[in-house]
Protein backbone atom coordinates (compact mmCIF):
# COMPACT_ATOMS: atom_id res chain seq x y z
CA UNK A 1 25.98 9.40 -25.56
CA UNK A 2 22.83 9.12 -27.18
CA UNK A 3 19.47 7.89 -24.68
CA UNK A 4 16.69 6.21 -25.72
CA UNK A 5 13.31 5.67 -23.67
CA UNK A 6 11.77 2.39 -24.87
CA UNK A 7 8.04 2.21 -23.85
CA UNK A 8 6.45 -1.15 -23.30
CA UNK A 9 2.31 -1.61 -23.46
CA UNK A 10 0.66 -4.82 -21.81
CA UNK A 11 -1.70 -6.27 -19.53
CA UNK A 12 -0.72 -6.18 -15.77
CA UNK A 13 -1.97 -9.96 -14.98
CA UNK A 14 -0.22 -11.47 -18.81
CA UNK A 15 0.57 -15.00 -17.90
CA UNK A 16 2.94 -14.73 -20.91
CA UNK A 17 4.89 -11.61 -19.31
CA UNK A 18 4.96 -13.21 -16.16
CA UNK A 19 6.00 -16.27 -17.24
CA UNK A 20 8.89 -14.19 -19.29
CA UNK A 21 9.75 -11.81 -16.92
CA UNK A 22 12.89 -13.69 -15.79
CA UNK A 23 14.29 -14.16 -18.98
CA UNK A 24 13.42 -10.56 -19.47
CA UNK A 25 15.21 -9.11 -16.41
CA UNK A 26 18.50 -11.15 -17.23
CA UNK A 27 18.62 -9.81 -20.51
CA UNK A 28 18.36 -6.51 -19.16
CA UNK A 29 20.77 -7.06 -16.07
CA UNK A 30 23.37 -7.75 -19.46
CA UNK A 31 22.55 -4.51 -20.56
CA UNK A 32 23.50 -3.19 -17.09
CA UNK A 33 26.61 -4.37 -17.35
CA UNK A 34 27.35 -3.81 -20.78
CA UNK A 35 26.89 0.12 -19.64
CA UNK A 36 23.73 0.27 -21.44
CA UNK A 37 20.81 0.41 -19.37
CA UNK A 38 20.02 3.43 -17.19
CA UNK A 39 16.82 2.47 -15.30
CA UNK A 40 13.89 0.15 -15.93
CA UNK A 41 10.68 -0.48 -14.56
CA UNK A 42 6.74 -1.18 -14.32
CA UNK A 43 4.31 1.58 -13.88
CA UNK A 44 2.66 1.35 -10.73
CA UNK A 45 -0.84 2.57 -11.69
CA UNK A 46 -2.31 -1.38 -11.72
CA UNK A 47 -2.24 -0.60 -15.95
CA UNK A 48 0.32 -2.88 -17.04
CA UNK A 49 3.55 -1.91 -18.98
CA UNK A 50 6.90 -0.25 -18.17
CA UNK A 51 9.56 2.21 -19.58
CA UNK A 52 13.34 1.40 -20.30
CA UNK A 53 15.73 4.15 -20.99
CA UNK A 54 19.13 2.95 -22.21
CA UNK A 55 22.56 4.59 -23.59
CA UNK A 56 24.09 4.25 -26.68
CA UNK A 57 26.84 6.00 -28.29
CA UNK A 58 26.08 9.19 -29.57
CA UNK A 59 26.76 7.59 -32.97
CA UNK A 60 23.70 5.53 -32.52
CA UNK A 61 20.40 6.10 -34.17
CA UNK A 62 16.97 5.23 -33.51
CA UNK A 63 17.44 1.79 -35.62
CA UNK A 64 20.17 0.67 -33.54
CA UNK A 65 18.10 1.34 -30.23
CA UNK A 66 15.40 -0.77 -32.07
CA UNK A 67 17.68 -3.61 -32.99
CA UNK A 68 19.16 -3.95 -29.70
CA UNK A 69 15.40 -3.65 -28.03
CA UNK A 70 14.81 -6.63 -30.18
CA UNK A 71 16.60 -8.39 -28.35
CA UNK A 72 14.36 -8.42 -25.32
CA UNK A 73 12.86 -12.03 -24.37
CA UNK A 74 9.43 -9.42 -23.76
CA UNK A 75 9.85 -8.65 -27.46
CA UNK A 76 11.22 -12.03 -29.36
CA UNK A 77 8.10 -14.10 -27.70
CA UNK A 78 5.26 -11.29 -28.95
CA UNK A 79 4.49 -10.98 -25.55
CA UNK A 80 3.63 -7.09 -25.49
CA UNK A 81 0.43 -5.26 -26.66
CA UNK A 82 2.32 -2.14 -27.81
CA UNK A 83 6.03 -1.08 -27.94
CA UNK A 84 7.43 2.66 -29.16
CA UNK A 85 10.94 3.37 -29.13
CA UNK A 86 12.06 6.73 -29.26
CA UNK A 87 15.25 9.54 -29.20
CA UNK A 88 15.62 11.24 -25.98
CA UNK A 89 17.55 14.59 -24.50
CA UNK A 90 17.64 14.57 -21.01
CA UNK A 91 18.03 18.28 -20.95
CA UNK A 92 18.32 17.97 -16.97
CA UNK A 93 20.74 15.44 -16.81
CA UNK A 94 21.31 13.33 -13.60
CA UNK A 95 23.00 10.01 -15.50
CA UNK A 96 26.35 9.57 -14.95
CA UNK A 97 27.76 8.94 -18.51
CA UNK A 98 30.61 6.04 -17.92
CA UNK A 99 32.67 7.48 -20.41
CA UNK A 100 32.91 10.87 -19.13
C-alpha cells in the first residue's frame, strides 16, 4: 500500500467549513469504508486546519492521491486557505493494511 498525508490550511471559525463540514465528513466516512482512509482530524491548537492520511495501492502515485482528494466537499467548494498533498512511509508502522 502506498499512504498519503493530505494537509488542509483554514481558519478555525470559516462559516464556509462549518457550514461544509457535514458534507465533508460523509465523504470521508466513504473513504472509510472503501478501505481508504486511515485517520482524520482537526488540529487542536485553536489554528484552524486538519491532516488526512489515506491508503492507496502501492501502484498509486501522488496524482491519484490528488484526484481522489479532489473529491472532498472541503476542496470542490474552495473552502480551504491552503492544501499540500504529499507521499508518505510510515517507517514505524501501526496501520493495519486490509489486504495483508
Amino acid at each position: 500500500m502506498n499512504y498519503f498525508v493530505a494537509q488542509y490550511l483554514y481558519a478555525p471559525d470559516s462559516e464556509q467549513i462549518i457550514e461544509i463540514r457535514p458534507a465533508h465528513r460523509q465523504w470521508l466516512g466513504s473513504l472509510l469504508d472503501e478501505g481508504k482512509l486511515v485517520g482524520s482530524g482537526p488540529f487542536t491548537d485553536g489554528l484552524g486546519g486538519a491532516l488526512i492520511i489515506i491508503r492507496l495501492p502501492k501502484s498509486a502515485t501522488l496524482t491519484d492521491a490528488e484526484e481522489l482528494m479532489d473529491n472532498d466537499p472541503f476542496h470542490k467548494a474552495d473552502a480551504l486557505a491552503g492544501r499540500s498533498i504529499r507521499e508518505w512511509n510510515p517507517v514505524i508502522n501501526v496501520f493495519a493494511d486490509p489486504e495483508a
